[in-house]
C-alpha atoms as a PDB file:
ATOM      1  CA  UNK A   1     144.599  35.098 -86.651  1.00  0.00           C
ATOM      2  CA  UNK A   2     145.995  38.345 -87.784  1.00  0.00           C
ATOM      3  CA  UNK A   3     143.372  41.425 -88.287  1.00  0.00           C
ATOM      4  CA  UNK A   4     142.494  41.891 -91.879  1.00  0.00           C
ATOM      5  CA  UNK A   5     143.885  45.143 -93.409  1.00  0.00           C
ATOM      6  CA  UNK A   6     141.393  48.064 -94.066  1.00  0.00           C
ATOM      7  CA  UNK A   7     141.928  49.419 -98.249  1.00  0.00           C
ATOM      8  CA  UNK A   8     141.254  52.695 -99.353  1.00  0.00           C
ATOM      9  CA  UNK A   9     138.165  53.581-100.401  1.00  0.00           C
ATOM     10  CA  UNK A  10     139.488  54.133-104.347  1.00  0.00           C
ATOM     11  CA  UNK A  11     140.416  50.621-105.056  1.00  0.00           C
ATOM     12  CA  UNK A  12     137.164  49.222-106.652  1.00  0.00           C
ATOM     13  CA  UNK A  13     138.181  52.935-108.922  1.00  0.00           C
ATOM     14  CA  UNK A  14     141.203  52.285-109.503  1.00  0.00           C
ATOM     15  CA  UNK A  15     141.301  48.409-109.887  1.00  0.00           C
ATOM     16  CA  UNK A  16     137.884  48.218-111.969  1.00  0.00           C
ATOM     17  CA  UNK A  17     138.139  44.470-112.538  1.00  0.00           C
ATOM     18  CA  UNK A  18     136.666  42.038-110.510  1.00  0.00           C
ATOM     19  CA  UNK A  19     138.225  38.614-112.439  1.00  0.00           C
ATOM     20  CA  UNK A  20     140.180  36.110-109.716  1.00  0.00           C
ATOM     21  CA  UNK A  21     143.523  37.348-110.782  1.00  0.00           C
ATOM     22  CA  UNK A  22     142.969  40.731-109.760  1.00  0.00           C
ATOM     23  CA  UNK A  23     141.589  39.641-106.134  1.00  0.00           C
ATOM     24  CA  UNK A  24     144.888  37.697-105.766  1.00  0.00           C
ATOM     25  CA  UNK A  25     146.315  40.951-106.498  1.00  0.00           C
ATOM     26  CA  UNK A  26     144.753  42.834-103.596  1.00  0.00           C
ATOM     27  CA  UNK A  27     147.760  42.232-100.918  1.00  0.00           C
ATOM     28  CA  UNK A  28     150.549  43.869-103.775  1.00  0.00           C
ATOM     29  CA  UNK A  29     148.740  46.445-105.260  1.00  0.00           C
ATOM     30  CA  UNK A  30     148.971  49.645-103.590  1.00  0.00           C
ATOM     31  CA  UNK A  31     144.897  51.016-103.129  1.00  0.00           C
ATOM     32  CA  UNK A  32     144.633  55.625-103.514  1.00  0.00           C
ATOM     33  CA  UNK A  33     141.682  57.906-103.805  1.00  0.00           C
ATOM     34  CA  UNK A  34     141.628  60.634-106.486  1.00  0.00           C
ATOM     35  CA  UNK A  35     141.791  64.066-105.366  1.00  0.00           C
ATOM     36  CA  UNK A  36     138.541  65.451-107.012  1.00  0.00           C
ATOM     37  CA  UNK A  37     135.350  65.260-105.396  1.00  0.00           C
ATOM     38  CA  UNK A  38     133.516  63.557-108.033  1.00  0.00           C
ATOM     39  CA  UNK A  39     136.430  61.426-110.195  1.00  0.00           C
ATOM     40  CA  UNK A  40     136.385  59.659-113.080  1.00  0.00           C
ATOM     41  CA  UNK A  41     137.137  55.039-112.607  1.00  0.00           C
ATOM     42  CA  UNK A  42     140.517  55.031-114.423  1.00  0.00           C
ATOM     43  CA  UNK A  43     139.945  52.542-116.870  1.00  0.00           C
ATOM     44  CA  UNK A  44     142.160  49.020-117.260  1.00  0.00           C
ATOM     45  CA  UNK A  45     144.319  49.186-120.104  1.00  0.00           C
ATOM     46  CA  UNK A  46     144.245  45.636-120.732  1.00  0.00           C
ATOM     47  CA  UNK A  47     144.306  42.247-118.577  1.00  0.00           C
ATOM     48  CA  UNK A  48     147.365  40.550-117.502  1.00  0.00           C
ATOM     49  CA  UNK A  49     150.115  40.276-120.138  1.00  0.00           C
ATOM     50  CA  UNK A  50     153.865  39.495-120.574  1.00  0.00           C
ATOM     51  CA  UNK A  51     155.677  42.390-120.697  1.00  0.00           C
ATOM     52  CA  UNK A  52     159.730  42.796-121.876  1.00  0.00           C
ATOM     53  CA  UNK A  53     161.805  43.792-118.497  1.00  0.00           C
ATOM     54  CA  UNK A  54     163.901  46.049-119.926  1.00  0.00           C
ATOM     55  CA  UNK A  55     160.806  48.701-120.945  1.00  0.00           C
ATOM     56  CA  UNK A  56     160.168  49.067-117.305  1.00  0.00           C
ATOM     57  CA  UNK A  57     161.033  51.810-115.553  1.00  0.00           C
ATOM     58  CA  UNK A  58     160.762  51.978-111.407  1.00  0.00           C
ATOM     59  CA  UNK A  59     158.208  54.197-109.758  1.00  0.00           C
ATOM     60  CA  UNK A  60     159.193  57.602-108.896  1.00  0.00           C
ATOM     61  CA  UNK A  61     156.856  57.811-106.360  1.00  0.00           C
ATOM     62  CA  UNK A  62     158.121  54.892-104.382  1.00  0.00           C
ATOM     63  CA  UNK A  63     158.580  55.931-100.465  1.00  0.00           C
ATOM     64  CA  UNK A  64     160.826  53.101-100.137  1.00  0.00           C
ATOM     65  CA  UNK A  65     164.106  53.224-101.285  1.00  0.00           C
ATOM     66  CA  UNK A  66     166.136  50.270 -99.375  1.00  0.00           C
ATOM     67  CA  UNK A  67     165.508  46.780-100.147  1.00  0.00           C
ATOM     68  CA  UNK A  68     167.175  43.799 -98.231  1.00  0.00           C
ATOM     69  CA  UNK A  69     169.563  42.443-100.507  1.00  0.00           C
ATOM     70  CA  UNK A  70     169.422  38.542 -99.091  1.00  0.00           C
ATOM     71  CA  UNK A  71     165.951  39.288 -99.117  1.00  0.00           C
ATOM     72  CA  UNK A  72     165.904  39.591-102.864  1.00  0.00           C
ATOM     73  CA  UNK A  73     168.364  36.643-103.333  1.00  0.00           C
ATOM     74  CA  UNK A  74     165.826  34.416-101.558  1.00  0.00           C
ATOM     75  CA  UNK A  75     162.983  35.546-103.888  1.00  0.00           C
ATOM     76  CA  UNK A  76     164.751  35.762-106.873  1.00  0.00           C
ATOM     77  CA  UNK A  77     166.208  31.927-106.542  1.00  0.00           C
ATOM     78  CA  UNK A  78     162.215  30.826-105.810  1.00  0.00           C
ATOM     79  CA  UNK A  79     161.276  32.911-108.761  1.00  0.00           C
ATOM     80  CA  UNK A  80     163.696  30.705-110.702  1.00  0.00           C
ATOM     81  CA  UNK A  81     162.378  28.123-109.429  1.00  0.00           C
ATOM     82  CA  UNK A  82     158.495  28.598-109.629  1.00  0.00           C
ATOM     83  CA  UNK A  83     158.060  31.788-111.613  1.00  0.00           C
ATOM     84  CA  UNK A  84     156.190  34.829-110.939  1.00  0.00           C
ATOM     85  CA  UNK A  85     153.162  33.887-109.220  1.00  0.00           C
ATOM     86  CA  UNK A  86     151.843  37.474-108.563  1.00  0.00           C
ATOM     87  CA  UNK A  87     151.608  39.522-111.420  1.00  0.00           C
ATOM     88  CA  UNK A  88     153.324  43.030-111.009  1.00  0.00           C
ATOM     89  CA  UNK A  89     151.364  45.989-111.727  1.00  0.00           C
ATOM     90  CA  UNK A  90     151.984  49.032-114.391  1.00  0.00           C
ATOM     91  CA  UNK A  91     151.124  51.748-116.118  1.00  0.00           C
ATOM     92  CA  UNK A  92     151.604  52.412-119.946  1.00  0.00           C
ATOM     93  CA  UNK A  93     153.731  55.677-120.447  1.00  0.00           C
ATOM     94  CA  UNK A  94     154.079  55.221-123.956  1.00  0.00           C
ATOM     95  CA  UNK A  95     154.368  52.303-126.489  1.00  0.00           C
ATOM     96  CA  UNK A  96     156.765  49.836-125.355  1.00  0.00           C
ATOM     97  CA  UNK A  97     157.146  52.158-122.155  1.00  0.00           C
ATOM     98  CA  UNK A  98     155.673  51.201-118.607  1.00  0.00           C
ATOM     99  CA  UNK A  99     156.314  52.454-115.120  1.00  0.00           C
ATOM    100  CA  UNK A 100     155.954  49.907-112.547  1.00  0.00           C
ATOM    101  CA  UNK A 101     152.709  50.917-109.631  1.00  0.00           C
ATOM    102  CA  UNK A 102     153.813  47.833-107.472  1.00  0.00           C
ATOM    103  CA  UNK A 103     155.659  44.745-107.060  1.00  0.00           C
ATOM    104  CA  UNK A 104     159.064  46.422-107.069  1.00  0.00           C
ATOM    105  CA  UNK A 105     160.762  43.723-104.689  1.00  0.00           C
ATOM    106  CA  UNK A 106     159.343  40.818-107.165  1.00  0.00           C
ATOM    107  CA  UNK A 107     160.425  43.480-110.284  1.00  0.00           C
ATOM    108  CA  UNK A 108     164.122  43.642-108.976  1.00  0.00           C
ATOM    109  CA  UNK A 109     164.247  39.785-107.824  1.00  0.00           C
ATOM    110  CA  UNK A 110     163.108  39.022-111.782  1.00  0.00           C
ATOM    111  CA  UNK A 111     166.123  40.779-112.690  1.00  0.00           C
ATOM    112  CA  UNK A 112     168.095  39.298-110.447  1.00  0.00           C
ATOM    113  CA  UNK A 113     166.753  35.678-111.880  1.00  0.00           C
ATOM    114  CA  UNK A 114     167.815  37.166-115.445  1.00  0.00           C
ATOM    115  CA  UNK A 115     164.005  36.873-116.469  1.00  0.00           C
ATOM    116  CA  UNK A 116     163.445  38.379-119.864  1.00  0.00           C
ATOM    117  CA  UNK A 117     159.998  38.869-119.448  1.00  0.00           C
ATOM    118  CA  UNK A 118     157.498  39.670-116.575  1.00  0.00           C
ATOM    119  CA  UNK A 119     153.667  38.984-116.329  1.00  0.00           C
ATOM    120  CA  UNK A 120     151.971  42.099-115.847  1.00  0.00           C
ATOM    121  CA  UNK A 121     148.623  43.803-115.048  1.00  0.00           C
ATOM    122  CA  UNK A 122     148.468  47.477-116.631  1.00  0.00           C
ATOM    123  CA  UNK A 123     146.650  49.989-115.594  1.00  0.00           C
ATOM    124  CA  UNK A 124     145.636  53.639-116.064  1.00  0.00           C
ATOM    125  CA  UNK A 125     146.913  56.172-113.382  1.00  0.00           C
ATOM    126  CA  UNK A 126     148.022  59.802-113.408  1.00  0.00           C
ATOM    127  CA  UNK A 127     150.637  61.062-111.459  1.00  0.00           C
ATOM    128  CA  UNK A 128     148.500  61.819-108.397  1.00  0.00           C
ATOM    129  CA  UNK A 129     147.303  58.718-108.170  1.00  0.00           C
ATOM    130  CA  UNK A 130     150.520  56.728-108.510  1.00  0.00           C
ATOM    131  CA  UNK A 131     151.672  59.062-105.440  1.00  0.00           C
ATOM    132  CA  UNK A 132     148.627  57.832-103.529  1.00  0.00           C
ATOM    133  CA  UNK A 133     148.914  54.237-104.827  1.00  0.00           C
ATOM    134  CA  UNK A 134     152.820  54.105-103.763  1.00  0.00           C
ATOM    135  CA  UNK A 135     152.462  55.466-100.497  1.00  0.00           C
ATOM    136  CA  UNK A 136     149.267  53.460 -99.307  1.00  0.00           C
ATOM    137  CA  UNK A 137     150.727  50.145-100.474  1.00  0.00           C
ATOM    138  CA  UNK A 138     153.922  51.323 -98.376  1.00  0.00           C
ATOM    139  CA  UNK A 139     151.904  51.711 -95.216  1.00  0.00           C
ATOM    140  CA  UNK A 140     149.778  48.489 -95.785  1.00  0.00           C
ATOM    141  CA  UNK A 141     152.725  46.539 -96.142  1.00  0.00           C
ATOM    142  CA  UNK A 142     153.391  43.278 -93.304  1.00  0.00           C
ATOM    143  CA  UNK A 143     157.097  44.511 -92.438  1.00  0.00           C
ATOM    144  CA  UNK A 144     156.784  48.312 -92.301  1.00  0.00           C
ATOM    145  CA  UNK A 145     157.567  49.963 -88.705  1.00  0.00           C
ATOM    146  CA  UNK A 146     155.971  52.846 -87.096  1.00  0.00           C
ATOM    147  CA  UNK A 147     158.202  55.413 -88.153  1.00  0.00           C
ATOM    148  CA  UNK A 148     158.193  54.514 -91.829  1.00  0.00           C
ATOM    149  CA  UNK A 149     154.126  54.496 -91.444  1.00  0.00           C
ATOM    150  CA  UNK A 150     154.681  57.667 -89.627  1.00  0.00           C
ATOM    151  CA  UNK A 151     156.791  59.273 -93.121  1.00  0.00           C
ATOM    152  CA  UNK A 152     154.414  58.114 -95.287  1.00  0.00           C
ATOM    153  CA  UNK A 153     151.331  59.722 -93.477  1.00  0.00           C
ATOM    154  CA  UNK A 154     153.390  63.237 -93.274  1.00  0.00           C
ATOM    155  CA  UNK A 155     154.137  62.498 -96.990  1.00  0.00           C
ATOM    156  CA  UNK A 156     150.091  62.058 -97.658  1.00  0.00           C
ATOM    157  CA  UNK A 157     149.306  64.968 -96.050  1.00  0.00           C
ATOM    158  CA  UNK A 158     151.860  67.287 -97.303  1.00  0.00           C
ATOM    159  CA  UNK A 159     151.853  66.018-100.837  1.00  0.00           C
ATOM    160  CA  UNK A 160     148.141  64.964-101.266  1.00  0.00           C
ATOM    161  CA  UNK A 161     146.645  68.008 -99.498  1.00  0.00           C
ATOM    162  CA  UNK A 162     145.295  65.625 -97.007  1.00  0.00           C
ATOM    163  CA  UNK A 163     143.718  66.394 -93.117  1.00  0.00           C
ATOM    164  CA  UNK A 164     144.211  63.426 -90.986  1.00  0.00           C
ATOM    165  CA  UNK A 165     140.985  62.735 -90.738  1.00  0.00           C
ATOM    166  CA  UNK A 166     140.998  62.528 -94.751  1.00  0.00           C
ATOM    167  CA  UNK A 167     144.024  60.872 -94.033  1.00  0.00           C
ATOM    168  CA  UNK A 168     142.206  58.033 -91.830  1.00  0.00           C
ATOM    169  CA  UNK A 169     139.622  57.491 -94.554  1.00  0.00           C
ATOM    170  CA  UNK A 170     142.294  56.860 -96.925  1.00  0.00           C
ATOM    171  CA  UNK A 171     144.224  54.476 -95.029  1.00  0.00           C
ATOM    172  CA  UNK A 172     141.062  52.914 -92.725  1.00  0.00           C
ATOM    173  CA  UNK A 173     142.145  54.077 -89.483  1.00  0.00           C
ATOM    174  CA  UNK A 174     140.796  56.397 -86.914  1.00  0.00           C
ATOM    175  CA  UNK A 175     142.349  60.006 -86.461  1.00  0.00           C
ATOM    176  CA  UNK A 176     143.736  59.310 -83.080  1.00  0.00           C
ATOM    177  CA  UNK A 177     146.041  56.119 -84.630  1.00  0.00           C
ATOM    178  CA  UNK A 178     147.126  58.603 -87.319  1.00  0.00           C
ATOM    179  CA  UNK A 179     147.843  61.441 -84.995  1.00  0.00           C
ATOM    180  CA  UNK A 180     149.709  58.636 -82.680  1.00  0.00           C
ATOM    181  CA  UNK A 181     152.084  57.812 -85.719  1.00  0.00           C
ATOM    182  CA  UNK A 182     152.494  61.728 -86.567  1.00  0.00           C
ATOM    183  CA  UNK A 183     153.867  62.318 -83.225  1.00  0.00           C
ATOM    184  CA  UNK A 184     156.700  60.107 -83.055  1.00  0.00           C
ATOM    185  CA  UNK A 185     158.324  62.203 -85.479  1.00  0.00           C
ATOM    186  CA  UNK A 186     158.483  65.017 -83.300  1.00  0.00           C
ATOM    187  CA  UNK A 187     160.853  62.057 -81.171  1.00  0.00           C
ATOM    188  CA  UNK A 188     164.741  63.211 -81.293  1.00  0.00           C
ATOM    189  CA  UNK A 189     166.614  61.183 -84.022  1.00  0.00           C
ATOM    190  CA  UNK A 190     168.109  58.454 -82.105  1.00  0.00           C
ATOM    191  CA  UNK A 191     165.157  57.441 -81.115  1.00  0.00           C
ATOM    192  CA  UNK A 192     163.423  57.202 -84.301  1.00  0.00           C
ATOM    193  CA  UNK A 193     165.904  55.212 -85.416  1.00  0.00           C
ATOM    194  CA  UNK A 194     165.458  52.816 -82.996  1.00  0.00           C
ATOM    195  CA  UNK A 195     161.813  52.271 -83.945  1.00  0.00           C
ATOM    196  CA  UNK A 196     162.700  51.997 -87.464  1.00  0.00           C
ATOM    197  CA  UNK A 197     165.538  48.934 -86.646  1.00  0.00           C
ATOM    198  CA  UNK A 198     162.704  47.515 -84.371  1.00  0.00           C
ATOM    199  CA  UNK A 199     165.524  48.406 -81.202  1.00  0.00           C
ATOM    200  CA  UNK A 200     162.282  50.156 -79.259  1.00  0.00           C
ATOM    201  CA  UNK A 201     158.510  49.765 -79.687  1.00  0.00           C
ATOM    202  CA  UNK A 202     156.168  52.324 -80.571  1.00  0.00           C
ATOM    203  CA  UNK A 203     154.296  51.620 -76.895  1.00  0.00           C
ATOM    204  CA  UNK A 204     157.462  52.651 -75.588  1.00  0.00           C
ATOM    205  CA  UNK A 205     157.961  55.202 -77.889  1.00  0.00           C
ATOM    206  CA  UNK A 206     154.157  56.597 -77.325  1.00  0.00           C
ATOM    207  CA  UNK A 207     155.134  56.599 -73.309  1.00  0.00           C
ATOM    208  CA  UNK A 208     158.293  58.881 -74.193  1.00  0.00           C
ATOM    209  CA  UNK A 209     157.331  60.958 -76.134  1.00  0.00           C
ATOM    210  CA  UNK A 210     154.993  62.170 -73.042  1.00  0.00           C
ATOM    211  CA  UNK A 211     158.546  63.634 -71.637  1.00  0.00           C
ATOM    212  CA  UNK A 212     158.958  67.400 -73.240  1.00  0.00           C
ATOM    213  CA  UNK A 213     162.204  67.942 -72.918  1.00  0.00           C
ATOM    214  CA  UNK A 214     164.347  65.918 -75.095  1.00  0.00           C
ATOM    215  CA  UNK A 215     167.345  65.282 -72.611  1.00  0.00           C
ATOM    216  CA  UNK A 216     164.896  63.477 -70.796  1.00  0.00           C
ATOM    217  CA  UNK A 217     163.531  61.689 -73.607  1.00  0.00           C
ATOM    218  CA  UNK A 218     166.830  61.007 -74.707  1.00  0.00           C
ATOM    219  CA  UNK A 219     167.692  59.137 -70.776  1.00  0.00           C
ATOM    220  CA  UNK A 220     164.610  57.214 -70.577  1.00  0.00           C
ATOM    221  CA  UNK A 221     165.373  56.003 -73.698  1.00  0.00           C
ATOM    222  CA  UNK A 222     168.660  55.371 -72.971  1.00  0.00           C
ATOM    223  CA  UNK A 223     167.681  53.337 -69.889  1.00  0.00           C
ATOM    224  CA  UNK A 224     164.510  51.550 -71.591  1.00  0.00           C
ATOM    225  CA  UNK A 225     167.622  49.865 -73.773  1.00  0.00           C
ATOM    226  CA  UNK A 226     170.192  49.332 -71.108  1.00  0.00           C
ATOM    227  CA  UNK A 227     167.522  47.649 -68.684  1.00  0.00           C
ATOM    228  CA  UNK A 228     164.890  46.193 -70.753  1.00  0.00           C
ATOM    229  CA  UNK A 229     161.964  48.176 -69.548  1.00  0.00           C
ATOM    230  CA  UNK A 230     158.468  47.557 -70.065  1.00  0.00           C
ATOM    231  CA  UNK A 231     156.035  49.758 -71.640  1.00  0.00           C
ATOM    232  CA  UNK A 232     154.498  49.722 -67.953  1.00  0.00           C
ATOM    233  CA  UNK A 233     157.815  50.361 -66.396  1.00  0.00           C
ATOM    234  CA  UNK A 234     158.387  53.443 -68.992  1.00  0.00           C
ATOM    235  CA  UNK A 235     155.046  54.817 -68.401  1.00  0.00           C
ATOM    236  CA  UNK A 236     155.623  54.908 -64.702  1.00  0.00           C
ATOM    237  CA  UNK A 237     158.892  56.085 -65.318  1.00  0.00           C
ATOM    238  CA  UNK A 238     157.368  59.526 -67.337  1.00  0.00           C
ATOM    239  CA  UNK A 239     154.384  59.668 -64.790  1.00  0.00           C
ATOM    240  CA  UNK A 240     157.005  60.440 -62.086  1.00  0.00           C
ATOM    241  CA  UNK A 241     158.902  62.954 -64.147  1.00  0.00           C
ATOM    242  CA  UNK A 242     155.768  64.833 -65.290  1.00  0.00           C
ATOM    243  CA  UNK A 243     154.331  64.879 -61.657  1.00  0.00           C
ATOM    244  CA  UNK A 244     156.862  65.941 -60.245  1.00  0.00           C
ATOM    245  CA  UNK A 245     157.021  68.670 -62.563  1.00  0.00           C
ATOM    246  CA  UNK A 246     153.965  69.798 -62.186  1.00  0.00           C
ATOM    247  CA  UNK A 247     154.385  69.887 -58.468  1.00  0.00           C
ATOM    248  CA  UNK A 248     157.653  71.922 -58.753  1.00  0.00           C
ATOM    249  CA  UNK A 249     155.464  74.408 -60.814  1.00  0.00           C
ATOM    250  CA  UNK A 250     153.095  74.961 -57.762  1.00  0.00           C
ATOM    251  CA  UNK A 251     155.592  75.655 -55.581  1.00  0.00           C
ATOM    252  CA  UNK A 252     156.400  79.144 -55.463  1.00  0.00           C
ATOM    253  CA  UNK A 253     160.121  80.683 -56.073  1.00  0.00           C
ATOM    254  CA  UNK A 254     162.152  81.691 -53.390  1.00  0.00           C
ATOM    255  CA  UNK A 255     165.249  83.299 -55.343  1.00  0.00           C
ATOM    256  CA  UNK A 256     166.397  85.755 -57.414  1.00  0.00           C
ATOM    257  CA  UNK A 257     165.790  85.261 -61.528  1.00  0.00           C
ATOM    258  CA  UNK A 258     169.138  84.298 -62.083  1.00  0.00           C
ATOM    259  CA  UNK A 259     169.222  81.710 -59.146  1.00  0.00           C
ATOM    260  CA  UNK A 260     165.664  80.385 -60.289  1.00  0.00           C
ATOM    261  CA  UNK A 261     167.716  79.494 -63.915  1.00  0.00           C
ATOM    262  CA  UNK A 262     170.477  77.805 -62.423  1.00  0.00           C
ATOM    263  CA  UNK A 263     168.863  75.928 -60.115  1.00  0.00           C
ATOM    264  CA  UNK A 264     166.484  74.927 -63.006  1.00  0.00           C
ATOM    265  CA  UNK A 265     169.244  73.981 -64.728  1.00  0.00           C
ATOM    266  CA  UNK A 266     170.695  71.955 -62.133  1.00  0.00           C
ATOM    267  CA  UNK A 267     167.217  70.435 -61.500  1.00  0.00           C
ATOM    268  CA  UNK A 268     167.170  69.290 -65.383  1.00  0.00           C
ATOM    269  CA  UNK A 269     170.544  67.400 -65.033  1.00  0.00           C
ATOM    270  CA  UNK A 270     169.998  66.099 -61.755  1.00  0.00           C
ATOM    271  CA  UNK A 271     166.641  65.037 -63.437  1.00  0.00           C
ATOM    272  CA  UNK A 272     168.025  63.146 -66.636  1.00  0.00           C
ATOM    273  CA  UNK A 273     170.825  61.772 -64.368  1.00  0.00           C
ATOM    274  CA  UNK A 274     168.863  60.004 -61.986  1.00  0.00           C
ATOM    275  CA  UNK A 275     165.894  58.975 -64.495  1.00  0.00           C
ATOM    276  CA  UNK A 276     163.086  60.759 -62.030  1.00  0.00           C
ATOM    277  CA  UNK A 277     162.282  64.181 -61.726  1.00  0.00           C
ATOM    278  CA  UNK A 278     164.268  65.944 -58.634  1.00  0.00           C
ATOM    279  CA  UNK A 279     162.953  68.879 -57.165  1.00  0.00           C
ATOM    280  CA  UNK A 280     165.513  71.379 -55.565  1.00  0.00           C
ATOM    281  CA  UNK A 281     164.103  74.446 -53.756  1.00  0.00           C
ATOM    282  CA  UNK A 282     166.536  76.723 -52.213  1.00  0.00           C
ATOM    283  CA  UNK A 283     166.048  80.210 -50.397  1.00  0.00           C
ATOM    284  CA  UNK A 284     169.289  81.706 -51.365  1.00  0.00           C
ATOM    285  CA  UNK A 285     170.696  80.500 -48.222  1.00  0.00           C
ATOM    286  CA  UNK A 286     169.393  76.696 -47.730  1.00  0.00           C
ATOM    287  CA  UNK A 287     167.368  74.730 -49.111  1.00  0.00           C
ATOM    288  CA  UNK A 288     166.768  70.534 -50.131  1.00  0.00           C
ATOM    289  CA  UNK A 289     167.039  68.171 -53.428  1.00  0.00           C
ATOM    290  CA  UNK A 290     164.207  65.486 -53.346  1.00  0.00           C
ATOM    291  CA  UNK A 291     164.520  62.679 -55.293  1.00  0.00           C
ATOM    292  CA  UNK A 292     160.939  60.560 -56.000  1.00  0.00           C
ATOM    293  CA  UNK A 293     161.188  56.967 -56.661  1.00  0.00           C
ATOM    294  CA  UNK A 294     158.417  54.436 -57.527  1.00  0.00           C
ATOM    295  CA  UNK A 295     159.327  51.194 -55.970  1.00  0.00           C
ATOM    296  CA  UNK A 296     161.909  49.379 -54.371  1.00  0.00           C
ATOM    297  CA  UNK A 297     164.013  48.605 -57.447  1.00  0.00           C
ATOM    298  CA  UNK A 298     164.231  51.971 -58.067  1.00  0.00           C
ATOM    299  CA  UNK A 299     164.845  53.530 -54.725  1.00  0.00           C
ATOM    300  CA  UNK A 300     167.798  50.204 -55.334  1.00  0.00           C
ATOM    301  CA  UNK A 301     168.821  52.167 -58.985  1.00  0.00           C
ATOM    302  CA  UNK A 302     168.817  55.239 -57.335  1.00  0.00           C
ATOM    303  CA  UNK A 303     170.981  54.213 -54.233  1.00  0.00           C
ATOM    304  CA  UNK A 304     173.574  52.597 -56.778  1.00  0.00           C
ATOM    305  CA  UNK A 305     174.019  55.729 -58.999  1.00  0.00           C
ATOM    306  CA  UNK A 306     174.648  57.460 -55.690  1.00  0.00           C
ATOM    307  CA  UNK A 307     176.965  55.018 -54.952  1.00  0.00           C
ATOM    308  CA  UNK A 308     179.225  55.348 -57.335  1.00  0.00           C
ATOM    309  CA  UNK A 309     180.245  58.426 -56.375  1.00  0.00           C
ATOM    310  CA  UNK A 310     180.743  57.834 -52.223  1.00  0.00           C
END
């Protein structure tokens, strides 16, 4: 049974009736706070009501901007079939003027069905809260993937002059999960990607981000593809390159400045190449490379990249 999601604190505000349309309605329509301390409910314009489909407008505030085309073929051919069975939801701009809060997928697959007319709830919202609605019924959606979650919380912050913890109340989660999703942003850009297409989990994402330096990041990532890693595998995988860092740090330097960068250097590639961190200490004169591994099957990886060039 899949956990029920937490709402925002502002939808009983915002969404002031309590008929058993509106609770149907819960899922679609996106739930916000007001800014000021103390606000005002927002009242309901009016109940549900057909509304022409050409005096609607999209929402500005709308974090999403790509729909799935088939997607919207599928549910526009069962909307011809069976009508709208969720009501969208609006606001009134002016008369015969609305801008839609939510539903936009079942708003565009209407027009797709060539429906003249859409059933409707309207509401009252200001601009502010139709930024808050938007983005907190793009987080609580079923489909959305960490890194769009991750947008939207920057977006909330930034734009709503929220702190995560304000953030957390809005969104009913704890700071930690919110500071979690933050941080994958800092991730270079191919790897974000491949959270958003669902190509790498946030577990594994969480374990690489771990990794400072981004060439790094960029190889276990690299490898987590090409070999089908685990989240376990990947954590061991950065637990080895951040111990053996911090060993390397402890030991003390035995060359000049400008042989402590190369080497450093050298230690960085030899690092990303072999997926492990490899220490190389030198005295000007001699010195060793060590390369760590954590189990057979990689001391096996590590003999084969070694292999390739004997």
């Amino acid at each position: 049974m899949s956990k029920k999601k937490a709402l925002g604190r502002g939808l009983s505000a915002l969404l002031s009736d309590s008929s058993t349309d509106d609770r149907l309605e819960v899922d679609a329509i996106p739930t916000g706070v007001a800014t000021e301390p103390t606000p005002a409910p927002p009242l309901a314009v009016s109940g549900m009501t057909e509304i022409p489909i050409d005096e609607i407008e999209v929402n500005p505030f709308q974090p999403r901007s790509h729909f799935d085309q088939d997607a919207l073929l599928e549910l526009a051919e069962s909307i011809r079939v069976h009508g709208i069975i969720q009501p969208i939801t609006v606001r009134k701009l002016a008369p015969n003027q609305y801008q839609l809060i939510s539903g936009e997928r079942r708003f565009q697959a209407s027009k797709l069905a060539d429906l003249k007319t859409i059933p409707a709830y309207i509401r009252a919202a200001n601009d502010q809260q139709m930024l808050e609605m938007a983005l907190i019924e793009n987080i609580q959606r079923e489909n959305l993937n960490a890194i769009e979650i991750a947008l939207s919380y920057q977006r909330l912050m930034s734009e709503c002059n929220l702190k995560q913890d304000e953030l957390g109340e809005r969104v009913g989660k704890n700071r930690s999960t919110v500071t979690n999703y933050l941080r994958l942003l800092k991730l270079p850009p191919d790897i974000q990607i491949a959270v958003r297409d669902n190509k790498l989990s946030m577990g594994h994402a969480r374990a690489i981000i771990n990794v400072e330096n981004a060439d790094q990041q960029l190889y276990i990532f690299k490898r987590t593809l090409a070999e089908e890693l685990s989240v376990r595998k990947v954590e061991e995988l950065v637990r080895s390159l951040t111990l053996g860092k911090s060993t390397s740090k402890s030991e003390p330097e035995t060359t000049s400045g400008q042989a402590s960068k190369e080497l450093a250097q050298l230690q960085s590639k030899l690092s990303s190449h072999f997926g492990t961190r490899v220490v190389v200490k030198s005295d000007g004169k001699k010195g060793d490379i060590r390369i760590p591994f954590l189990s057979v099957e990689d001391l096996n990886r590590i003999l084969d990249i070694l292999r390739m060039y004997s």
